[in-house]
PDB file of N, CA and C in Angstrom:
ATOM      1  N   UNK A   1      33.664 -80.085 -72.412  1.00  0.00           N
ATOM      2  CA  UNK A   1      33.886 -78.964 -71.531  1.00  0.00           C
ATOM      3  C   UNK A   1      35.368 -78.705 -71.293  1.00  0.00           C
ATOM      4  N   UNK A   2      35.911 -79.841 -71.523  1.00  0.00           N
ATOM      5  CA  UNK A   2      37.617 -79.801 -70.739  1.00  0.00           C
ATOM      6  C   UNK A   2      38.390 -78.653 -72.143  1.00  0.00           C
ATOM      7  N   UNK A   3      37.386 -78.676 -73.169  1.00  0.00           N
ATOM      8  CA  UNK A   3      38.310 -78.282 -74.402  1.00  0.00           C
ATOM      9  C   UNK A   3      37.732 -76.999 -74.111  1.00  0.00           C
ATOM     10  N   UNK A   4      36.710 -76.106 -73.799  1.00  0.00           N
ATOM     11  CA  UNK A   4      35.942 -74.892 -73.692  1.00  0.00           C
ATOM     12  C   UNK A   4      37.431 -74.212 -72.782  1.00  0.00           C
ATOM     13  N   UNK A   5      37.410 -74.741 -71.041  1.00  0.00           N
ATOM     14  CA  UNK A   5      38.466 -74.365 -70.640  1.00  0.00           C
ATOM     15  C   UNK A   5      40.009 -74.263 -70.905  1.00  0.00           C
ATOM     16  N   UNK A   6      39.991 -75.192 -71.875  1.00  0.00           N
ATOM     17  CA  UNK A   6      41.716 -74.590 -72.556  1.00  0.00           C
ATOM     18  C   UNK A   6      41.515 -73.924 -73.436  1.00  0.00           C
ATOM     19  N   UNK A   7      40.188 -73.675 -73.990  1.00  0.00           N
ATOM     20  CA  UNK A   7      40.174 -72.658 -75.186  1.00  0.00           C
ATOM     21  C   UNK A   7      40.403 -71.052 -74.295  1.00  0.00           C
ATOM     22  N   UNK A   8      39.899 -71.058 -72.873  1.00  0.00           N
ATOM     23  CA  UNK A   8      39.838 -69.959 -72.361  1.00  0.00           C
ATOM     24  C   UNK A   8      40.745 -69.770 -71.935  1.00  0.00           C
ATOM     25  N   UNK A   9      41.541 -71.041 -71.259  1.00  0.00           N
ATOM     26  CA  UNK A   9      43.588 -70.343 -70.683  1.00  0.00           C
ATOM     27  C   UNK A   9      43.697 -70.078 -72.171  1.00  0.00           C
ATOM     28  N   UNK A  10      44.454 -70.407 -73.113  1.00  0.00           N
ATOM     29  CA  UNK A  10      44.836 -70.256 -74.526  1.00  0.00           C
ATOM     30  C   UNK A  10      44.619 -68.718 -74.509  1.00  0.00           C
ATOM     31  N   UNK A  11      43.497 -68.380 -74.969  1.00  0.00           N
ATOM     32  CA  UNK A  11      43.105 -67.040 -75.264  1.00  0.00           C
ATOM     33  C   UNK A  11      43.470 -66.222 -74.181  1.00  0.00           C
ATOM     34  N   UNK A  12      43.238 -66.227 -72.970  1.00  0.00           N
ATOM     35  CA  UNK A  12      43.703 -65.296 -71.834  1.00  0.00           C
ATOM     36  C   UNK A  12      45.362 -65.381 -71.708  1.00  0.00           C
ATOM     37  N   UNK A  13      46.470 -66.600 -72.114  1.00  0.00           N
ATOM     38  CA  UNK A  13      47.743 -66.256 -72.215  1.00  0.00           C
ATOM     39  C   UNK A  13      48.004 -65.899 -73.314  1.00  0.00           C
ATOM     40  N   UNK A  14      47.340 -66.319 -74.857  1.00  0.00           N
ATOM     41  CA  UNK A  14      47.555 -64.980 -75.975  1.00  0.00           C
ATOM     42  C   UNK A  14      47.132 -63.677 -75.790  1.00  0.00           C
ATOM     43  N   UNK A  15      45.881 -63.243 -74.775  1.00  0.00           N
ATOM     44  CA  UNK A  15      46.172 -62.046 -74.730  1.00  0.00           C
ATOM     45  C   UNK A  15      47.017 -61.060 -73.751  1.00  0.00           C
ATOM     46  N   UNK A  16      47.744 -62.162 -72.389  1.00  0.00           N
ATOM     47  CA  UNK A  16      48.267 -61.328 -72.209  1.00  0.00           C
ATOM     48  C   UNK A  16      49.623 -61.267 -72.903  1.00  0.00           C
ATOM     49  N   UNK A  17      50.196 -62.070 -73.266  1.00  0.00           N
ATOM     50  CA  UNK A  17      51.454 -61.844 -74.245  1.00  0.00           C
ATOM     51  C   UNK A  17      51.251 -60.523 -75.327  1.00  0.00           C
ATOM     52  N   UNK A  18      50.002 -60.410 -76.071  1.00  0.00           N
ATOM     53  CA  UNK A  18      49.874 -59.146 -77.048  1.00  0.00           C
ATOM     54  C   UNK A  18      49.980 -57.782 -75.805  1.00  0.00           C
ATOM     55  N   UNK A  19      49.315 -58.135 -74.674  1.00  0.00           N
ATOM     56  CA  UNK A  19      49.334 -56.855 -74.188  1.00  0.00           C
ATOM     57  C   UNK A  19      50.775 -56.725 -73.814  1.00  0.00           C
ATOM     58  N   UNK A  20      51.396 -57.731 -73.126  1.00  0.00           N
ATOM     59  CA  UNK A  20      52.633 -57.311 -73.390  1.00  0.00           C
ATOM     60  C   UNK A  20      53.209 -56.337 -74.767  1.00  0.00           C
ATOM     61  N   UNK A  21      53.185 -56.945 -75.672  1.00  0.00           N
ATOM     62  CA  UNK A  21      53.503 -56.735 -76.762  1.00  0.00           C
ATOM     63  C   UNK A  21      53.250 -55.235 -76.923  1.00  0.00           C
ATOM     64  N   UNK A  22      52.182 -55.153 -76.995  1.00  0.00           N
ATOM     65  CA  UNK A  22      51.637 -53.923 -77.628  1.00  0.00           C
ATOM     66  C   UNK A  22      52.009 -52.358 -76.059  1.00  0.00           C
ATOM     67  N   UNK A  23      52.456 -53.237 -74.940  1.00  0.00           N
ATOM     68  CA  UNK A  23      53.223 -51.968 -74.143  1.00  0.00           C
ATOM     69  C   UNK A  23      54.498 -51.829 -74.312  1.00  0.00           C
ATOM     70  N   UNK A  24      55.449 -52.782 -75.056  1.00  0.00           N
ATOM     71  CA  UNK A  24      56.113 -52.866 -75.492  1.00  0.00           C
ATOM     72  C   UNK A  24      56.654 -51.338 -76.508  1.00  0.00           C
ATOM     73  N   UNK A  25      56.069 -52.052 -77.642  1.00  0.00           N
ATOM     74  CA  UNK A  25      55.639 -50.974 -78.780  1.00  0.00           C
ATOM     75  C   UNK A  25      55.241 -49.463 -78.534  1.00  0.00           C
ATOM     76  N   UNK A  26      54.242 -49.278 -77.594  1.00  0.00           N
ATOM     77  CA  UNK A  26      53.870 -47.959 -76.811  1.00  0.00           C
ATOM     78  C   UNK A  26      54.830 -47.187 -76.112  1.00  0.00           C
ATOM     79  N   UNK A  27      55.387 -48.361 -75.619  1.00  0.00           N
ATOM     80  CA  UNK A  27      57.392 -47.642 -74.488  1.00  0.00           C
ATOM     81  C   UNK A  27      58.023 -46.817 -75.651  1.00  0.00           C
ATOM     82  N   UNK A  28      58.354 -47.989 -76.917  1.00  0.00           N
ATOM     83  CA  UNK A  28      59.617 -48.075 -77.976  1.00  0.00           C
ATOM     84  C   UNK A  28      58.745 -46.508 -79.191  1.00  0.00           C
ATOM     85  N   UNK A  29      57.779 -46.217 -78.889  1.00  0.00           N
ATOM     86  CA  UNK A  29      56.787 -44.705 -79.458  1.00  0.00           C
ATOM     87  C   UNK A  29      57.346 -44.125 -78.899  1.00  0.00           C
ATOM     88  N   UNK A  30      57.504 -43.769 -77.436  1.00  0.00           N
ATOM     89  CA  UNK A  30      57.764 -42.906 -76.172  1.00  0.00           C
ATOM     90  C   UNK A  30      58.919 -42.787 -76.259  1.00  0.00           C
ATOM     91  N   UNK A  31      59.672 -43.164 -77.173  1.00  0.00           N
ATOM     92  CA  UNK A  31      60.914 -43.169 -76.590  1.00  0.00           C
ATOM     93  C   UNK A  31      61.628 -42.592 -78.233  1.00  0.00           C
ATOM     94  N   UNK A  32      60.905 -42.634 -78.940  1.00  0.00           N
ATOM     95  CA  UNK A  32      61.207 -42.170 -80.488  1.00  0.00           C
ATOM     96  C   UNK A  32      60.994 -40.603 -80.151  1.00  0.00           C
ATOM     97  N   UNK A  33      62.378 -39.697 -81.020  1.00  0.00           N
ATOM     98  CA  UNK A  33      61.857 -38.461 -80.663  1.00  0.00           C
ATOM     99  C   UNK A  33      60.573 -38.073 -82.010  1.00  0.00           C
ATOM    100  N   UNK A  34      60.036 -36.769 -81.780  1.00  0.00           N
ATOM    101  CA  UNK A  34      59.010 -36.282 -82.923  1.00  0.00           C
ATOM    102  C   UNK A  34      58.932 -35.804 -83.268  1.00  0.00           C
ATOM    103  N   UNK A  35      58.890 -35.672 -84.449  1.00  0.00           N
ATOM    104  CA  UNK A  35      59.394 -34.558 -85.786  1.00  0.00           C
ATOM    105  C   UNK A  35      58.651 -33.305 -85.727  1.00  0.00           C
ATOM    106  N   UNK A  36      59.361 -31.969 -85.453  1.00  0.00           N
ATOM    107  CA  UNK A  36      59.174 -30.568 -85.490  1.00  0.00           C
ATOM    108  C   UNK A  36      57.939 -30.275 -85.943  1.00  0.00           C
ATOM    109  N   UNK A  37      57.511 -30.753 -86.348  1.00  0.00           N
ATOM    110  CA  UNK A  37      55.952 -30.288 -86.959  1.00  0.00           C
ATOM    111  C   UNK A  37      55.059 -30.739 -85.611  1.00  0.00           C
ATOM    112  N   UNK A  38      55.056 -31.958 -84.921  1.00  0.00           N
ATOM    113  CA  UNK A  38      54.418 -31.984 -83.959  1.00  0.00           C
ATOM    114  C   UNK A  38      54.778 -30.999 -82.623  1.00  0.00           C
ATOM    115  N   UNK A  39      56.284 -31.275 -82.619  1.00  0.00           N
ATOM    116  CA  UNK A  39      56.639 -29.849 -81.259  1.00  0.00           C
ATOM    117  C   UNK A  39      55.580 -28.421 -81.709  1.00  0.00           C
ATOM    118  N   UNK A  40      56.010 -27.949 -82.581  1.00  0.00           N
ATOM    119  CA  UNK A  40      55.230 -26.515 -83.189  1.00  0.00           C
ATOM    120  C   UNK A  40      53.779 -26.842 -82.768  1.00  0.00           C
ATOM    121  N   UNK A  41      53.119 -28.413 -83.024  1.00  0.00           N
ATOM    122  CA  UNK A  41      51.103 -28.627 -83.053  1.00  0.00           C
ATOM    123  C   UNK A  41      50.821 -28.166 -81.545  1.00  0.00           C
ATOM    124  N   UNK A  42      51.784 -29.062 -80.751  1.00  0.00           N
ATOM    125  CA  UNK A  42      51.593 -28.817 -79.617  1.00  0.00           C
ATOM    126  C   UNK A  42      51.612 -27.702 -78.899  1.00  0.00           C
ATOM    127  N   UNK A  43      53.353 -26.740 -78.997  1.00  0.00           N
ATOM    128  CA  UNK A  43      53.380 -25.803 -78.224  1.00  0.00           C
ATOM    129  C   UNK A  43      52.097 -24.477 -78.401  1.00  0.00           C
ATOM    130  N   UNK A  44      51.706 -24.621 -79.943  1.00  0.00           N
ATOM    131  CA  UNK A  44      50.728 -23.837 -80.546  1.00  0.00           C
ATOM    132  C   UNK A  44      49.563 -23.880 -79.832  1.00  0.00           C
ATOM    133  N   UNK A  45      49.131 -25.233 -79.203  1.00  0.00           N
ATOM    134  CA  UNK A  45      48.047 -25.590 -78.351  1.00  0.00           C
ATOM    135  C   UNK A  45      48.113 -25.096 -76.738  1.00  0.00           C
ATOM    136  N   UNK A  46      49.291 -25.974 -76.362  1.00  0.00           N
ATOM    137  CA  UNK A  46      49.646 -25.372 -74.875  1.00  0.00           C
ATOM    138  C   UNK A  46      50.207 -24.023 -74.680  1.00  0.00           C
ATOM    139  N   UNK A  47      50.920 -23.701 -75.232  1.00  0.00           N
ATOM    140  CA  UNK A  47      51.239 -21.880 -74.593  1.00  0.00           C
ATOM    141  C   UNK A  47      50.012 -20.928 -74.756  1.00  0.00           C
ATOM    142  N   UNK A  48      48.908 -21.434 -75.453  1.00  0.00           N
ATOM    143  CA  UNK A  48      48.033 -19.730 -75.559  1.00  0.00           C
ATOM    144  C   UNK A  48      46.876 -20.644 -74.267  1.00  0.00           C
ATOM    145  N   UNK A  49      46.763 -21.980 -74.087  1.00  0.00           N
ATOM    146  CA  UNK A  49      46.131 -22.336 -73.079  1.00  0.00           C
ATOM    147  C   UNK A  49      46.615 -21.775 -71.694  1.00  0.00           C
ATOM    148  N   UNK A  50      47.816 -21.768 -71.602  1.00  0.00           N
ATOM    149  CA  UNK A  50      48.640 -21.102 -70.576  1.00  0.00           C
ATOM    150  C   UNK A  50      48.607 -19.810 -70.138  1.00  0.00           C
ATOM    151  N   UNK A  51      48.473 -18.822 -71.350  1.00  0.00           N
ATOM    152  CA  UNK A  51      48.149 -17.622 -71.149  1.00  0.00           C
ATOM    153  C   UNK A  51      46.594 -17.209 -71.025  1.00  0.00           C
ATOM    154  N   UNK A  52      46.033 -17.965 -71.254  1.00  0.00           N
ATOM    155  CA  UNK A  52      45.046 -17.853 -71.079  1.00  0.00           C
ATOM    156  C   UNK A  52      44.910 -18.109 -69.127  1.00  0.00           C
ATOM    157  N   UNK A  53      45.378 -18.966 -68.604  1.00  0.00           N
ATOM    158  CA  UNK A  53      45.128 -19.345 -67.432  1.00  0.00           C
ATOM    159  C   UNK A  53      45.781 -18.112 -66.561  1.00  0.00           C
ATOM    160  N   UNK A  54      46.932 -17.623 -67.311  1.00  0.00           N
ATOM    161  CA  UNK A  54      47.401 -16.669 -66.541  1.00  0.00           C
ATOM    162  C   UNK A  54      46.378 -15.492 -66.740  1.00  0.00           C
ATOM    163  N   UNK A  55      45.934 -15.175 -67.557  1.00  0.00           N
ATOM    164  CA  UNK A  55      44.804 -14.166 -67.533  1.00  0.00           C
ATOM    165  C   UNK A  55      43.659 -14.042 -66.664  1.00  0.00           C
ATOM    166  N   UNK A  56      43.439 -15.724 -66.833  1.00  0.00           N
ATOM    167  CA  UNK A  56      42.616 -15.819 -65.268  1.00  0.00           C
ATOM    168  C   UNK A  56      42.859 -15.450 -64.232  1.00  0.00           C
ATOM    169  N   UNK A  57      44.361 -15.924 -63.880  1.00  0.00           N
ATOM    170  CA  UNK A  57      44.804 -15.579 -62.183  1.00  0.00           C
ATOM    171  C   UNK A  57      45.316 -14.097 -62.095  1.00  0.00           C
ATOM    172  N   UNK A  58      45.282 -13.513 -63.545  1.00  0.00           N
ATOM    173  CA  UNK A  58      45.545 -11.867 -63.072  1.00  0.00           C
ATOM    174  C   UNK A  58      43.908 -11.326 -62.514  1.00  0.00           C
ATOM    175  N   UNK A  59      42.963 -11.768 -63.379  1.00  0.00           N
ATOM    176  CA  UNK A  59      41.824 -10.651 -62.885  1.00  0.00           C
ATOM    177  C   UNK A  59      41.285 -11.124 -61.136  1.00  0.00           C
ATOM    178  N   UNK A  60      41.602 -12.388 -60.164  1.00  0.00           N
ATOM    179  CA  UNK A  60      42.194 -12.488 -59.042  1.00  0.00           C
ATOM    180  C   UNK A  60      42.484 -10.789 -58.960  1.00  0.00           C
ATOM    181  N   UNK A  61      43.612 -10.346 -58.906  1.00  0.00           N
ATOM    182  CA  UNK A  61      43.889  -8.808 -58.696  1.00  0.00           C
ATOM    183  C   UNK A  61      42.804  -7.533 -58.822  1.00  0.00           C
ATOM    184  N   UNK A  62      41.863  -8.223 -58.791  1.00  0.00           N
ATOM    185  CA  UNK A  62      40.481  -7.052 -58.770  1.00  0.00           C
ATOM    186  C   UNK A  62      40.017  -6.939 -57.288  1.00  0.00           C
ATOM    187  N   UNK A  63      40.623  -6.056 -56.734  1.00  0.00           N
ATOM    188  CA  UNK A  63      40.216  -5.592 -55.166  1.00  0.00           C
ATOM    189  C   UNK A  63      38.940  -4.972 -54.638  1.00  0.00           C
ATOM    190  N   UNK A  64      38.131  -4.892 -56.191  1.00  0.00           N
ATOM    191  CA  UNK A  64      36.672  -4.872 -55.978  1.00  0.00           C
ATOM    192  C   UNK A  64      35.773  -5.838 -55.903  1.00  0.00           C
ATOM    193  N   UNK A  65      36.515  -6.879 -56.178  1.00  0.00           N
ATOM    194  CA  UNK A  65      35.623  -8.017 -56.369  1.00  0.00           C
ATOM    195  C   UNK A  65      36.263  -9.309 -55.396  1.00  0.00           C
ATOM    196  N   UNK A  66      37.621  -9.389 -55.284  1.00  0.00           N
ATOM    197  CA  UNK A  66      38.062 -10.108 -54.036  1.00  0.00           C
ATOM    198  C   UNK A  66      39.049  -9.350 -53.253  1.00  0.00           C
ATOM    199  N   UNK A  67      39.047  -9.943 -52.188  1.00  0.00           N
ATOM    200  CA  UNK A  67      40.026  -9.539 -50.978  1.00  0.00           C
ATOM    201  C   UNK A  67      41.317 -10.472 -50.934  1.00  0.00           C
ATOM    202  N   UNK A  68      41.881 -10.195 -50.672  1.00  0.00           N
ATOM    203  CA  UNK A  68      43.139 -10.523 -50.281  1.00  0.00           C
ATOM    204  C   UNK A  68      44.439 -10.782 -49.454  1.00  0.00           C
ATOM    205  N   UNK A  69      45.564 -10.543 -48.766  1.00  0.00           N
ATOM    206  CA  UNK A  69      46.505 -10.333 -48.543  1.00  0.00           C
ATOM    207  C   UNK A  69      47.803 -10.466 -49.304  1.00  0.00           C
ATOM    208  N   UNK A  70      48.671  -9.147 -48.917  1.00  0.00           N
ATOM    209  CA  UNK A  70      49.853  -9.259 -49.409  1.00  0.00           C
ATOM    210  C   UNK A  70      50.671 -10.696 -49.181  1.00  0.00           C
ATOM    211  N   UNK A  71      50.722 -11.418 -48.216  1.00  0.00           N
ATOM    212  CA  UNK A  71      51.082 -12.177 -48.326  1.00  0.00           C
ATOM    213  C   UNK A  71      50.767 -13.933 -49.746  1.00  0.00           C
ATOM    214  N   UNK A  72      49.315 -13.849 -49.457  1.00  0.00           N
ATOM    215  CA  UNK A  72      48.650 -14.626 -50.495  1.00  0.00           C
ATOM    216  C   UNK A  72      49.083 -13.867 -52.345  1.00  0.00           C
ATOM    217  N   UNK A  73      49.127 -12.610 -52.224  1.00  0.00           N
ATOM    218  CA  UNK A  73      49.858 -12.413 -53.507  1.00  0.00           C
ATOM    219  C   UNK A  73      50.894 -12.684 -53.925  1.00  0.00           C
ATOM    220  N   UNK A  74      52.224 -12.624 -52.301  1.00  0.00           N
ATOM    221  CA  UNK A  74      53.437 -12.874 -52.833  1.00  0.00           C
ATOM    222  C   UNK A  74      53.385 -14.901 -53.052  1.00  0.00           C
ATOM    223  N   UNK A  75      52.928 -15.203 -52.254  1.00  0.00           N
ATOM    224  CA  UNK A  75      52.611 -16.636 -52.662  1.00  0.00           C
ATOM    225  C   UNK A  75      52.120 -16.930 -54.567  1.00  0.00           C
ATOM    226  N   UNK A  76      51.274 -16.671 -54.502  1.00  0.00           N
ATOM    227  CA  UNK A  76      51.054 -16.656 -56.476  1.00  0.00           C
ATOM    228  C   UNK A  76      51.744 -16.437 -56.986  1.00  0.00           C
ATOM    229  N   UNK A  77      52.533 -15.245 -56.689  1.00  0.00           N
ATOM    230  CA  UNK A  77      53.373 -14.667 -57.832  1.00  0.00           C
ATOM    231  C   UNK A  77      55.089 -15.815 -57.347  1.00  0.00           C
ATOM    232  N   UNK A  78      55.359 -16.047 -56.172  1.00  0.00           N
ATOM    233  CA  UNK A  78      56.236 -16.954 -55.975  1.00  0.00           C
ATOM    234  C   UNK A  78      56.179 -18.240 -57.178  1.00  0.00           C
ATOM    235  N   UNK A  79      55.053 -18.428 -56.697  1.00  0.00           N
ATOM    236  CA  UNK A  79      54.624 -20.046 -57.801  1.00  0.00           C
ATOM    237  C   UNK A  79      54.347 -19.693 -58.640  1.00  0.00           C
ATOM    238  N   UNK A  80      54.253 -19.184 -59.390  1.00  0.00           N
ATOM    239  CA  UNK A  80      54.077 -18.851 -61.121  1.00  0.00           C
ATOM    240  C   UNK A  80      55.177 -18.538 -61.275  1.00  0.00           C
ATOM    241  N   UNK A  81      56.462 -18.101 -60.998  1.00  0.00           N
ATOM    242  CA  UNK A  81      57.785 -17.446 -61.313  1.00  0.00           C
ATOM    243  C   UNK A  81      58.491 -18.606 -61.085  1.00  0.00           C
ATOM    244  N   UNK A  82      58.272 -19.668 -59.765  1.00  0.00           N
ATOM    245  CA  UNK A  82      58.835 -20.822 -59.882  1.00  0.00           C
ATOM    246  C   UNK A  82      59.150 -21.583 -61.286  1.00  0.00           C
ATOM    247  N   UNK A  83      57.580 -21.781 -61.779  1.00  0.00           N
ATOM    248  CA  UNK A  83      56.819 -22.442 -62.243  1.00  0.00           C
ATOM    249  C   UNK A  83      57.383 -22.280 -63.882  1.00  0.00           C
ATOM    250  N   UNK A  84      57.707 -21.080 -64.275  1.00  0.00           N
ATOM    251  CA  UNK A  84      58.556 -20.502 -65.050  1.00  0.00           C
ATOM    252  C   UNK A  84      59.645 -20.792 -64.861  1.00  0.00           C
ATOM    253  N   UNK A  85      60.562 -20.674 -64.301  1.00  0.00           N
ATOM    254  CA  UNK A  85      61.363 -21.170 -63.993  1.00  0.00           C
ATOM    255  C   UNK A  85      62.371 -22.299 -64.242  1.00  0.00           C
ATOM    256  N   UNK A  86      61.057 -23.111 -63.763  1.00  0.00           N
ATOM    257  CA  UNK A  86      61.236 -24.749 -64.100  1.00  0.00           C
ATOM    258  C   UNK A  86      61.425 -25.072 -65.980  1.00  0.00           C
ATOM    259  N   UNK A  87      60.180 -24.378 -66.291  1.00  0.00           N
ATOM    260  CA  UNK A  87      59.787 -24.611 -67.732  1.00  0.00           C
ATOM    261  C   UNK A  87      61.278 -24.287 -68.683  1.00  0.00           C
ATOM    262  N   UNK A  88      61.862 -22.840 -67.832  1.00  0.00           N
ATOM    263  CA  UNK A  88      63.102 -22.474 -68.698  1.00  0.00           C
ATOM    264  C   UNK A  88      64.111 -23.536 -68.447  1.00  0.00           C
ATOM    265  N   UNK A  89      64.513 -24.227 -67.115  1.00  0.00           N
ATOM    266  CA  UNK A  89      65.122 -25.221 -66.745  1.00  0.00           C
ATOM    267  C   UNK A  89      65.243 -26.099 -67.793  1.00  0.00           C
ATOM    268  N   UNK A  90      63.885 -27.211 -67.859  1.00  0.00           N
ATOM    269  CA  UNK A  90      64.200 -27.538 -68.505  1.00  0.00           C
ATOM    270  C   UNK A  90      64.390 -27.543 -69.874  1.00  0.00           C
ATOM    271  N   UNK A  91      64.116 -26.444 -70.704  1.00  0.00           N
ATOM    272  CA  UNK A  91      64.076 -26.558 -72.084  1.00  0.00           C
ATOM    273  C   UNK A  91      65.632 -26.497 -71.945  1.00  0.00           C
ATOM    274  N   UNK A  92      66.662 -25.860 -70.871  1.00  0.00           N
ATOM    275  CA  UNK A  92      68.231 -25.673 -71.200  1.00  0.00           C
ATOM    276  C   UNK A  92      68.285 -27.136 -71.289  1.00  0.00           C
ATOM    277  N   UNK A  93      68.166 -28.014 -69.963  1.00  0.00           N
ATOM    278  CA  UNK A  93      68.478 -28.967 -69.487  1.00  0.00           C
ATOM    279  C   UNK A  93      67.887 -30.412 -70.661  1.00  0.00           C
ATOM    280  N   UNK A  94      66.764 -29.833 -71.158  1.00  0.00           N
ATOM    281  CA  UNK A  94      66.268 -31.326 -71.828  1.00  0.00           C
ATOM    282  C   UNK A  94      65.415 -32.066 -71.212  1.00  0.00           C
ATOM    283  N   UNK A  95      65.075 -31.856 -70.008  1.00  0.00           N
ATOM    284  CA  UNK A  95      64.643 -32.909 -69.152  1.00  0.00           C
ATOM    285  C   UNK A  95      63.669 -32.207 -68.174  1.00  0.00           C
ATOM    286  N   UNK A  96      63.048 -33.378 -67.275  1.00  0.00           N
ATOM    287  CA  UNK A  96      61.969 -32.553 -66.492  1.00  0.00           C
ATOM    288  C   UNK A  96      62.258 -32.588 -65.281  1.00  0.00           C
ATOM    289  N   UNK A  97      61.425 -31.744 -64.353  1.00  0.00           N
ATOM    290  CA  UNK A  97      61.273 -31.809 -62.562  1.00  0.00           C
ATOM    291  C   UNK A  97      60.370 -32.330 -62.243  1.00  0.00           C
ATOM    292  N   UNK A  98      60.110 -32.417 -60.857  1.00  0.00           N
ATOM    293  CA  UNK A  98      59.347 -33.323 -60.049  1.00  0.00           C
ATOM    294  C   UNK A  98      58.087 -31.720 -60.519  1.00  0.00           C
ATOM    295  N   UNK A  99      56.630 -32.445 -60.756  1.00  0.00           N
ATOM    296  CA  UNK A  99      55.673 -31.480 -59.972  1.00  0.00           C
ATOM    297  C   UNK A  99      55.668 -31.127 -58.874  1.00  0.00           C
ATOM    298  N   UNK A 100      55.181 -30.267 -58.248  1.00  0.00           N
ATOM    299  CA  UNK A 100      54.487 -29.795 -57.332  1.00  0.00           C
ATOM    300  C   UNK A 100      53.462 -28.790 -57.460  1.00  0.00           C
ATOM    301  N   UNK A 101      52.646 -29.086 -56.394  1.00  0.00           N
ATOM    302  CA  UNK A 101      51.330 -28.333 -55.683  1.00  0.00           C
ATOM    303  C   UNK A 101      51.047 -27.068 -55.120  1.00  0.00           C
ATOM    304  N   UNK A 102      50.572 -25.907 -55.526  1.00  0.00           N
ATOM    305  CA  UNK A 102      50.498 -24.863 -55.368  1.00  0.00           C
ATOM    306  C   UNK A 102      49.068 -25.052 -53.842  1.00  0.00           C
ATOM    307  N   UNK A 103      49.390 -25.070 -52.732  1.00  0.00           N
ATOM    308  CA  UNK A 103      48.394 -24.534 -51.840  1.00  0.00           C
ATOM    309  C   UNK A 103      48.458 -22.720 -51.169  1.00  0.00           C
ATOM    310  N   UNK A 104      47.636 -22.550 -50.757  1.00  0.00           N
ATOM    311  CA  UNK A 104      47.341 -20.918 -49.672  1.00  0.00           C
ATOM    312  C   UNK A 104      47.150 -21.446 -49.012  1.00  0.00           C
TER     313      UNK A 104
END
């Protein structure tokens, strides 16, 4: 039995050393930049998802179907122009901002 339990420390400190290891490796990925063909896979994916969402929050603007206030509009349109904003930020800058939370 005494050998069962060092077989089980053994294996539980080899695996956490690999997991080390292998977050290691996952950082040193993250940290490699990625070749233009993936920027293009992606933005191709996320910008028409985007417009798409904005399409959503325009038909919102149907005063037959919801109500509103001017104020709650200038709020949306505040945070989406932010929100833009940011995105142009950082593509000058390289780098990102803090999120934040859109409430009414």
């Amino acid at each position: 039995m005494a050998t069962n339990k060092n077989t089980s420390k053994n294996t539980a400190k080899n695996t956490a050393k690999g997991d080390k290891t292998m977050a290691t490796k996952s950082n040193e990925k993250k940290a490699q930049k990625t070749d233009p063909k993936k920027f293009a896979e992606l933005a191709n994916i996320r910008v028409p998802k985007a417009l798409r969402i904005l399409k959503s929050i325009s038909t919102l603007s149907d005063k037959e179907r919801y109500e509103y206030t001017d104020e709650q509009t200038v709020a949306i349109l505040t945070a989406l122009k932010n929100a833009v904003d940011e995105v142009a930020q950082c593509f000058e800058n390289g780098g990102k901002k803090d999120e934040e939370t859109f409430r009414i």
